[in-house]
C-alpha atoms as a PDB file:
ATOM      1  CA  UNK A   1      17.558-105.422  50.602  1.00  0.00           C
ATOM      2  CA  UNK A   2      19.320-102.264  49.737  1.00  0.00           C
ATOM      3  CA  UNK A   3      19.245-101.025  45.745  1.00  0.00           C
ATOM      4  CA  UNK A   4      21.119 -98.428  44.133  1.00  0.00           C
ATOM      5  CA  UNK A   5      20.727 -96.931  40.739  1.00  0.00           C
ATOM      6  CA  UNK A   6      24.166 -96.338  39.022  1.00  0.00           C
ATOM      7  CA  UNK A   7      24.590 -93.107  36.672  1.00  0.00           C
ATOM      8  CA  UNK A   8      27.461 -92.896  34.590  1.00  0.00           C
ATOM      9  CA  UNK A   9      29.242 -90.157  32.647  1.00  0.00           C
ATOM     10  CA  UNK A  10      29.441 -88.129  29.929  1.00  0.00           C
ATOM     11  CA  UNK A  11      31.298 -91.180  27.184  1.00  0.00           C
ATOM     12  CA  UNK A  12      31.323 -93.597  29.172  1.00  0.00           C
ATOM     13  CA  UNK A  13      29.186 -96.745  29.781  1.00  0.00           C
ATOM     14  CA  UNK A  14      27.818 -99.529  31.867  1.00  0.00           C
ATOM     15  CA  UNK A  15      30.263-101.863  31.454  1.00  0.00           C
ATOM     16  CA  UNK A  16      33.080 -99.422  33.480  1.00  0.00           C
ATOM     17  CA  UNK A  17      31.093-100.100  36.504  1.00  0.00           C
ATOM     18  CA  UNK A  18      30.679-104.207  36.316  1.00  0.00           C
ATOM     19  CA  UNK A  19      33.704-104.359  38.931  1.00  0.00           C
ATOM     20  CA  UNK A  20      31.791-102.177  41.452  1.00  0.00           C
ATOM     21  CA  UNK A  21      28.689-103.649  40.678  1.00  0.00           C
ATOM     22  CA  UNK A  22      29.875-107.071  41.520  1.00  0.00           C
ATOM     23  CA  UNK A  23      31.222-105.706  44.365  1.00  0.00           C
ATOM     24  CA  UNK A  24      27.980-104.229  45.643  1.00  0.00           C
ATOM     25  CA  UNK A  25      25.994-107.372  44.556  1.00  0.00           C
ATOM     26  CA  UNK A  26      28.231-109.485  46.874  1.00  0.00           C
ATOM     27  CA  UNK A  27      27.124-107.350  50.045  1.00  0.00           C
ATOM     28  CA  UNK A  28      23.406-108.120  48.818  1.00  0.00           C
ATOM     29  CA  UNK A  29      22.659-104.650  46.861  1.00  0.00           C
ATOM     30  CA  UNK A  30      20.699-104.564  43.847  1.00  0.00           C
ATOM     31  CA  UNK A  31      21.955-102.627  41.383  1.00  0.00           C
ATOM     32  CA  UNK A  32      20.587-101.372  38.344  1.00  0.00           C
ATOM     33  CA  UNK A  33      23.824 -99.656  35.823  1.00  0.00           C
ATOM     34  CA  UNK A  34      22.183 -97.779  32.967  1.00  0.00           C
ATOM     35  CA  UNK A  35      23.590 -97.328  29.795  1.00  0.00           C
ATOM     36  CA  UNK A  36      22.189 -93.596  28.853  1.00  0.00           C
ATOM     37  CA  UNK A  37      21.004 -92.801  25.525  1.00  0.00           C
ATOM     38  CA  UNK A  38      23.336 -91.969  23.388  1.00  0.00           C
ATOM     39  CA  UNK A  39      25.775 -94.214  25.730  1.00  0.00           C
ATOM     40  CA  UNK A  40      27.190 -98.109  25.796  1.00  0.00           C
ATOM     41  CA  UNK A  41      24.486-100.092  23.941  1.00  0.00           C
ATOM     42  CA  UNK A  42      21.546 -97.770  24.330  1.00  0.00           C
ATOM     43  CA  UNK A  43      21.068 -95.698  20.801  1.00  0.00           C
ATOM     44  CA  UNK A  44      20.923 -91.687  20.649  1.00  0.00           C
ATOM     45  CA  UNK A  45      18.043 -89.825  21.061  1.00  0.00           C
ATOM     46  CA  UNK A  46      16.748 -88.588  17.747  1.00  0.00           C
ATOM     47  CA  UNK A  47      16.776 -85.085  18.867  1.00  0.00           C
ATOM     48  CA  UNK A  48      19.009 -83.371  21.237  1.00  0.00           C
ATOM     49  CA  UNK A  49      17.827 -83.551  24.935  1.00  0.00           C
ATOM     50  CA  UNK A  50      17.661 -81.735  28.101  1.00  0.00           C
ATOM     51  CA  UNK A  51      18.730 -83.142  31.566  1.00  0.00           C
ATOM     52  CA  UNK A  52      14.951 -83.472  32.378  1.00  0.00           C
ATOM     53  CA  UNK A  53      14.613 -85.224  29.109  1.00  0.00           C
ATOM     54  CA  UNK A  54      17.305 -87.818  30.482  1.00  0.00           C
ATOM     55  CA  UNK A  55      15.816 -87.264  34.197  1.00  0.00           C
ATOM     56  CA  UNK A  56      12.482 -89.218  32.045  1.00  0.00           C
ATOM     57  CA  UNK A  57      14.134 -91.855  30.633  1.00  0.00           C
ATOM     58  CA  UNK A  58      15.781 -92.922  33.997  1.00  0.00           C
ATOM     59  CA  UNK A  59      12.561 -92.838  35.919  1.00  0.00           C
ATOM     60  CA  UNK A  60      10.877 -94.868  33.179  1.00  0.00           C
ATOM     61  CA  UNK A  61      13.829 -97.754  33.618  1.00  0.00           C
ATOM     62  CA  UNK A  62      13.473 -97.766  37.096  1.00  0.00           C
ATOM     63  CA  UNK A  63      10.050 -98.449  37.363  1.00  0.00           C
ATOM     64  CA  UNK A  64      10.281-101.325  34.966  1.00  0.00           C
ATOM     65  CA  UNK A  65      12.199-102.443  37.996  1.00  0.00           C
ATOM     66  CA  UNK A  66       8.844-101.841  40.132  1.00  0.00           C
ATOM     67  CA  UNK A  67      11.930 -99.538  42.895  1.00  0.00           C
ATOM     68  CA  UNK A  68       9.271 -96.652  44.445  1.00  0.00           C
ATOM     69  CA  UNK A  69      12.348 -95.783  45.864  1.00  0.00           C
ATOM     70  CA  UNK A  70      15.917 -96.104  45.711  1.00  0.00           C
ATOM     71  CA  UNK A  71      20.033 -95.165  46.690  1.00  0.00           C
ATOM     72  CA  UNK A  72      21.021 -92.924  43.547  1.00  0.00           C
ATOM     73  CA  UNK A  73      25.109 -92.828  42.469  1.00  0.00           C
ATOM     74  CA  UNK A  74      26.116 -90.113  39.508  1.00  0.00           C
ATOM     75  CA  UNK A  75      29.546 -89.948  38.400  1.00  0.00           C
ATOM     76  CA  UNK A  76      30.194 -87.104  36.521  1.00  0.00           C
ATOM     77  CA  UNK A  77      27.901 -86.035  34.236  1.00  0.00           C
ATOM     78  CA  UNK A  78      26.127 -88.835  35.784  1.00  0.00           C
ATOM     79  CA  UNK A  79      26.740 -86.639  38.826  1.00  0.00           C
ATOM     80  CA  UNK A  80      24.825 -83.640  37.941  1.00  0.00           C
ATOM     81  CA  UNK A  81      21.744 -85.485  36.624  1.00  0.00           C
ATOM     82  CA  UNK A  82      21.585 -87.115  40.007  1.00  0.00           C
ATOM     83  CA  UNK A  83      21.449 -83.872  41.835  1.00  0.00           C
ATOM     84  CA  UNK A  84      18.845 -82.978  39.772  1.00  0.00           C
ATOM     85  CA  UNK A  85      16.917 -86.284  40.408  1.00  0.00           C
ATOM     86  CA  UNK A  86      16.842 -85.666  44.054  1.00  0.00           C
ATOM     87  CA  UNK A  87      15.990 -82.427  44.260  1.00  0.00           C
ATOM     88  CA  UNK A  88      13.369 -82.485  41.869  1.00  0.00           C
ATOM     89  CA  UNK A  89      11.799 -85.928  43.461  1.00  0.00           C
ATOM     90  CA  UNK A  90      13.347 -85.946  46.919  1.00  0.00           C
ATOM     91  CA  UNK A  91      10.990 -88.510  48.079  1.00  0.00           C
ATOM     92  CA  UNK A  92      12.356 -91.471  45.887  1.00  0.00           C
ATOM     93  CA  UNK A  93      16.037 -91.054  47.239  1.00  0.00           C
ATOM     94  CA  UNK A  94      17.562 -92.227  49.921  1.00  0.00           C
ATOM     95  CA  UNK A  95      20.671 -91.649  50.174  1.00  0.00           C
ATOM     96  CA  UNK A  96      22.608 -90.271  47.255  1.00  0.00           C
ATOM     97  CA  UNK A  97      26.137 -90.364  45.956  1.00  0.00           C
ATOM     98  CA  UNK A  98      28.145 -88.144  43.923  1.00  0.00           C
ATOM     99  CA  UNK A  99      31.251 -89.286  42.672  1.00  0.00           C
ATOM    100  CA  UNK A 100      32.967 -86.383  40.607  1.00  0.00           C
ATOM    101  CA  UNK A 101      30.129 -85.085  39.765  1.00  0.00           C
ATOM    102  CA  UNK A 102      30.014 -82.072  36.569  1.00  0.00           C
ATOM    103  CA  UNK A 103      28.175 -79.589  38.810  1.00  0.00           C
ATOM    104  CA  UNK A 104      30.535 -76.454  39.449  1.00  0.00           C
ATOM    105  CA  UNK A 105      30.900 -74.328  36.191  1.00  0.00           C
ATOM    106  CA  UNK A 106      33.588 -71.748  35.528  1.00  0.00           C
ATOM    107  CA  UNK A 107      34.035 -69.739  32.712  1.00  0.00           C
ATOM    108  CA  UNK A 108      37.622 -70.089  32.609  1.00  0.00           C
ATOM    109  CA  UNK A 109      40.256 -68.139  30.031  1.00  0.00           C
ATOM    110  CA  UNK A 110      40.255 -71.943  28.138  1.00  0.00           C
ATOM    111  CA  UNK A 111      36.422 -71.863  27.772  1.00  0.00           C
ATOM    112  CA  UNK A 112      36.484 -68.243  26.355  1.00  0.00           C
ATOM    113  CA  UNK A 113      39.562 -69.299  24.086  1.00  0.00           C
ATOM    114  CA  UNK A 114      37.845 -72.538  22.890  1.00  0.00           C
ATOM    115  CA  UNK A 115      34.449 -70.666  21.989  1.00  0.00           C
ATOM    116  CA  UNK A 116      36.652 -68.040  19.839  1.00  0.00           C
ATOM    117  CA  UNK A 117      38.619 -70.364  17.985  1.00  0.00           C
ATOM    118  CA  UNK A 118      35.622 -72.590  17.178  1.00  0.00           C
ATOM    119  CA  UNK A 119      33.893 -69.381  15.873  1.00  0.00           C
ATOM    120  CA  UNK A 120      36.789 -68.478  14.435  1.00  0.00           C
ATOM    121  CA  UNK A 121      37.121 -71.555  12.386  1.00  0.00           C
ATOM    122  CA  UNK A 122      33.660 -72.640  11.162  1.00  0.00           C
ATOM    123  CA  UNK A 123      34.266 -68.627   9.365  1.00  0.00           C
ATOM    124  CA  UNK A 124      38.061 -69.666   7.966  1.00  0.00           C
ATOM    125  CA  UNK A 125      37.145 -73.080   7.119  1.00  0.00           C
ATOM    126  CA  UNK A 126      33.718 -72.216   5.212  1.00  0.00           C
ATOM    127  CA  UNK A 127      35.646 -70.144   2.159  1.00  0.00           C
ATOM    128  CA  UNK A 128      35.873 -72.360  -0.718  1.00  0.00           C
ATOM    129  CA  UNK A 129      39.310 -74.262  -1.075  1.00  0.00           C
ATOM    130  CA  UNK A 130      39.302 -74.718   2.952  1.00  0.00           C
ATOM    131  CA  UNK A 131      36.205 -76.594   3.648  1.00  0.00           C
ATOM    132  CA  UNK A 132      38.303 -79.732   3.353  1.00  0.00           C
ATOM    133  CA  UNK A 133      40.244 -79.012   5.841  1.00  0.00           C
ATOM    134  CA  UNK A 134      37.825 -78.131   8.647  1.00  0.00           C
ATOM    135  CA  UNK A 135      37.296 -81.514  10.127  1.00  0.00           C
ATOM    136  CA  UNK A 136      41.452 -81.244  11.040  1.00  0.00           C
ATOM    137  CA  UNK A 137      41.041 -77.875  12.093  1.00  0.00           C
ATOM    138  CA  UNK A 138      38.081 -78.576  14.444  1.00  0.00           C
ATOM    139  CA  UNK A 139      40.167 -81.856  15.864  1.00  0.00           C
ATOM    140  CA  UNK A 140      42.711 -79.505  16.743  1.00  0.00           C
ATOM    141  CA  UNK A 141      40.701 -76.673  18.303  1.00  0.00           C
ATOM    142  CA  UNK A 142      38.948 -79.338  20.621  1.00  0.00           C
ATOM    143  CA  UNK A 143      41.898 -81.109  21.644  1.00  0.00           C
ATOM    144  CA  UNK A 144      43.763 -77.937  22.558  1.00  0.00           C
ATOM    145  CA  UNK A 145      40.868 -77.044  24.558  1.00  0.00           C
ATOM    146  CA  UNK A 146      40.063 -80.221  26.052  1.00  0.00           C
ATOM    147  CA  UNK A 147      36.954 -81.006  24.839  1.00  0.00           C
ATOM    148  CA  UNK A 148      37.956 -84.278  22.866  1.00  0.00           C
ATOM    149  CA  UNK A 149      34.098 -85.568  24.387  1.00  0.00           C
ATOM    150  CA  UNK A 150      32.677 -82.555  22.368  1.00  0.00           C
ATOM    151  CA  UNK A 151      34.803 -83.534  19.019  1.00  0.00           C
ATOM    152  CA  UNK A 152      34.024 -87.517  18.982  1.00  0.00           C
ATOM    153  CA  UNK A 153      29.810 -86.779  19.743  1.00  0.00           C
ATOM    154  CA  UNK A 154      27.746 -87.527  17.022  1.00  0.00           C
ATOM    155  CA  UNK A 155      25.559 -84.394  15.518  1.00  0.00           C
ATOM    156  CA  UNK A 156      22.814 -84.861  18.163  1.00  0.00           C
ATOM    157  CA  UNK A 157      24.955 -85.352  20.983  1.00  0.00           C
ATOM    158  CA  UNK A 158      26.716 -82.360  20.182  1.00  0.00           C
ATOM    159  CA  UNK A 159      23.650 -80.335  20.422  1.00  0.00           C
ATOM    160  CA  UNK A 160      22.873 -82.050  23.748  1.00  0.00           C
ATOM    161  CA  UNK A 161      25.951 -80.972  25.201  1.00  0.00           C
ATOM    162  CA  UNK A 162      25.046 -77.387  24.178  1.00  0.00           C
ATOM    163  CA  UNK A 163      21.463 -77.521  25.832  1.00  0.00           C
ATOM    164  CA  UNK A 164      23.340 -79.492  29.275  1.00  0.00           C
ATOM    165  CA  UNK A 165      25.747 -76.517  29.729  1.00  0.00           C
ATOM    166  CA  UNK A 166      23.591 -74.018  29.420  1.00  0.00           C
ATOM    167  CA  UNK A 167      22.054 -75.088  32.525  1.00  0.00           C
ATOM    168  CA  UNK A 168      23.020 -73.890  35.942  1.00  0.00           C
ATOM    169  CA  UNK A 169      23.026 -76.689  38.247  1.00  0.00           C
ATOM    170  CA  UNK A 170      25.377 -75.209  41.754  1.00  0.00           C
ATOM    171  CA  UNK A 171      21.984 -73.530  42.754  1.00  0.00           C
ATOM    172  CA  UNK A 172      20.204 -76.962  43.352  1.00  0.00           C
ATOM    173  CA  UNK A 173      23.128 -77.420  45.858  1.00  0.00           C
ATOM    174  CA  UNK A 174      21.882 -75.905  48.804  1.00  0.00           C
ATOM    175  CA  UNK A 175      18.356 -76.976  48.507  1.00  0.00           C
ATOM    176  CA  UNK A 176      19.297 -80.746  48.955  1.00  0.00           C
ATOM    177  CA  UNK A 177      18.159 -82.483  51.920  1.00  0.00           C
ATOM    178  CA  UNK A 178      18.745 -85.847  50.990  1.00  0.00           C
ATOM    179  CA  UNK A 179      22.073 -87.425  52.794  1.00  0.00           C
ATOM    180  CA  UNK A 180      24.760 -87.381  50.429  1.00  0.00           C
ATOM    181  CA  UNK A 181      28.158 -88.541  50.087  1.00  0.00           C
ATOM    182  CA  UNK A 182      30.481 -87.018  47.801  1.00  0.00           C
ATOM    183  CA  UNK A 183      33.618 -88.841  46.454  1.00  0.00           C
ATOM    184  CA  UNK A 184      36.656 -87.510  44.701  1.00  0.00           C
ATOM    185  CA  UNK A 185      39.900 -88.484  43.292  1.00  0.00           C
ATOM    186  CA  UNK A 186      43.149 -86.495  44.962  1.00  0.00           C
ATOM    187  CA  UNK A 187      44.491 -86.479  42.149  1.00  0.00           C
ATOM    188  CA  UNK A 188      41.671 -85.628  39.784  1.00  0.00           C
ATOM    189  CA  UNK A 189      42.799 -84.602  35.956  1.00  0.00           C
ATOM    190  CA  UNK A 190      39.108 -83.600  34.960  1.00  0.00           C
ATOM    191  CA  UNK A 191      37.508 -81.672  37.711  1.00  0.00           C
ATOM    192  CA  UNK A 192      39.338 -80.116  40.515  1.00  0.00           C
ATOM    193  CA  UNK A 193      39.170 -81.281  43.630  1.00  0.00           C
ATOM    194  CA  UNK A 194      38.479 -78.011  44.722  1.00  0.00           C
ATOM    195  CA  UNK A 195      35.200 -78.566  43.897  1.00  0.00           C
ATOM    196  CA  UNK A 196      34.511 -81.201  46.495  1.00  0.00           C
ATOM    197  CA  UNK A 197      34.809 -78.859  49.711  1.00  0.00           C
ATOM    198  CA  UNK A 198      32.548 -76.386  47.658  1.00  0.00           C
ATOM    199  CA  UNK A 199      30.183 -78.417  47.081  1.00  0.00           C
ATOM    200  CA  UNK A 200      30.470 -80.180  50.437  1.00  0.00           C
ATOM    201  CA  UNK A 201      29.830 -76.538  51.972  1.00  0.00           C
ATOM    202  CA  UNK A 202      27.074 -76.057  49.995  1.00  0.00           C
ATOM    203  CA  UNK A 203      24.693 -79.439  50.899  1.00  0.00           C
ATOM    204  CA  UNK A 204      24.592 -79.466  54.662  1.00  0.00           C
ATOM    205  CA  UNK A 205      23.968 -82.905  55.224  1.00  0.00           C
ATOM    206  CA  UNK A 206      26.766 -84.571  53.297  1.00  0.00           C
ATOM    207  CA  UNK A 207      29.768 -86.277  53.861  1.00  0.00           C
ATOM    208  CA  UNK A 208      33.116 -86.065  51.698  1.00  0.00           C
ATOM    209  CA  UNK A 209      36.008 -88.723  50.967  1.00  0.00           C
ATOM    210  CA  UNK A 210      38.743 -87.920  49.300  1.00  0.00           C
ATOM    211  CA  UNK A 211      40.332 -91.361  47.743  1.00  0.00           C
ATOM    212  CA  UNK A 212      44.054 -90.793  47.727  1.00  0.00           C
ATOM    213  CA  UNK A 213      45.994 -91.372  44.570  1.00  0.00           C
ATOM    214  CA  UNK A 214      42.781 -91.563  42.734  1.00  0.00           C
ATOM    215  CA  UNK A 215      42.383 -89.236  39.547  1.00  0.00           C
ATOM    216  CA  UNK A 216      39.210 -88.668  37.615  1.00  0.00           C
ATOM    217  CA  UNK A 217      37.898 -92.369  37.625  1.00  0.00           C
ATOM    218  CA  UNK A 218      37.863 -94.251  40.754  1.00  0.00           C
ATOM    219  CA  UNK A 219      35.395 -96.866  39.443  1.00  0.00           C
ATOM    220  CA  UNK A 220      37.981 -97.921  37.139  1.00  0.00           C
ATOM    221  CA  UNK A 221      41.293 -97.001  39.023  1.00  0.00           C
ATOM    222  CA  UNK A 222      40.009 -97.897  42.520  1.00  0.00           C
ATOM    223  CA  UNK A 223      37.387 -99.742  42.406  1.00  0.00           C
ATOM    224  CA  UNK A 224      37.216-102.319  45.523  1.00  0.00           C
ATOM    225  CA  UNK A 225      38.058 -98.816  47.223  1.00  0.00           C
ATOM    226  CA  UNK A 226      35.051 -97.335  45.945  1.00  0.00           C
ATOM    227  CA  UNK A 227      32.668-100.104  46.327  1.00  0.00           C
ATOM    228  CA  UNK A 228      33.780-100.349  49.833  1.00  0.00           C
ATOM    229  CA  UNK A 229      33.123 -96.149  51.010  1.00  0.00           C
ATOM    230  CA  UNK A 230      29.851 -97.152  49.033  1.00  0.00           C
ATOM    231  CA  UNK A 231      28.834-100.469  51.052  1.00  0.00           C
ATOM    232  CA  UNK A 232      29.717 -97.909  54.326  1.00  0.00           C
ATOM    233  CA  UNK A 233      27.743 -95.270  53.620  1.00  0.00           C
ATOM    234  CA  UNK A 234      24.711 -97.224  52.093  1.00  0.00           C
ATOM    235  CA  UNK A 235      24.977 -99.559  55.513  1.00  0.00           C
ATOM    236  CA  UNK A 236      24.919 -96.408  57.791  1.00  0.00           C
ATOM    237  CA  UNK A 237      22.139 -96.107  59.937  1.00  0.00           C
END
């Protein structure tokens, strides 16, 4: 019987994926949907963590399940750890799948505006009379830059997101062996799908599907779509 471990992304949680993982079930695939810490049901860490600190915490789960070695699907940030996974520990994947995964990173005119303004406004909004007013302030920076996952973290969380971009993870991309399938919405409102053909140039033994219509979330949007490219690629010999 086939198995797959299920990696979600950055806000989001297990549940998202029950549709999918129903579907998978049905073709006789265990799967195993983890809530990440500070995720769904499972509590924050109590400091902020690293991808390999994450990388640990999956690895521990999956042995509970007694899986030496298993199909691995990221989405997202959920994407990015699962590169990680396989080319740290190449030998307990299979196959893997990356479904918009977080890996490409551009410093874009946005990113250099949102870093100002934020340092900008933790100066403004410390002088005394203004301090009220800085959780508004910060709502508004973060939502004109997009980072509305950033604003809604907890304290730790934020601090995790720090330490996770930080890290450069396009440079694993060409060291993966592992045969890999990479998914993307066409219509994708998060990550471009420009990103799919670069990474898809970058891993030589992968595969790319482009789910039309699809935006940002085809687990959600699509998701007897998804489950089926899935079942395909999982079934191919």
């Amino acid at each position: 019987m086939s198995n797959i471990v299920i990696l979600h992304g950055w806000g989001s949680n297990s549940l998202r994926w029950q549709r999918v993982k129903e579907l998978l079930e049905g073709k006789g695939i265990e799967v195993l949907i983890l809530d990440l810490p500070g995720f769904g049901i499972t509590p924050s860490p109590n400091r902020p963590w690293s991808r390999d600190d994450y990388i640990g915490w999956v690895f521990q789960k999956v042995k509970e399940k007694n899986w030496h070695k298993f199909n691995l699907l990221g989405h997202s940030f959920g994407g990015g750890l699962s590169l990680k996974i396989t080319t740290n520990f190449p030998e307990k994947i299979e196959r893997l799948i990356l479904c918009a995964p977080a890996i490409i990173r551009r410093k874009s005119l946005k990113t250099y505006l949102f870093y100002w303004l934020a340092y900008l406004g933790r100066k403004i909004f410390s002088l005394p009379g203004l301090k009220s007013l800085r959780p508004y302030a910060q709502k508004l920076i973060y939502k004109l830059a997009g980072s509305r996952d950033y604003y809604v973290a907890d304290g730790i969380m934020k601090e995790t997101m720090k330490k996770l971009y930080e890290e450069r993870l396009e440079d694993l991309l060409e060291k993966l062996k592992t045969p890999t399938l990479i998914i993307w919405g066409e219509k994708d409102d998060v990550l471009p799908v420009s990103d799919a053909y670069e990474i898809k140039e970058k891993i030589k033994n992968s595969e790319l599907k482009i789910i039309p219509q699809a935006k940002h979330s085809p687990h959600r949007e699509v998701p007897d779509e998804l489950a089926e490219i899935v079942i395909n690629f999982l079934q191919w010999k």
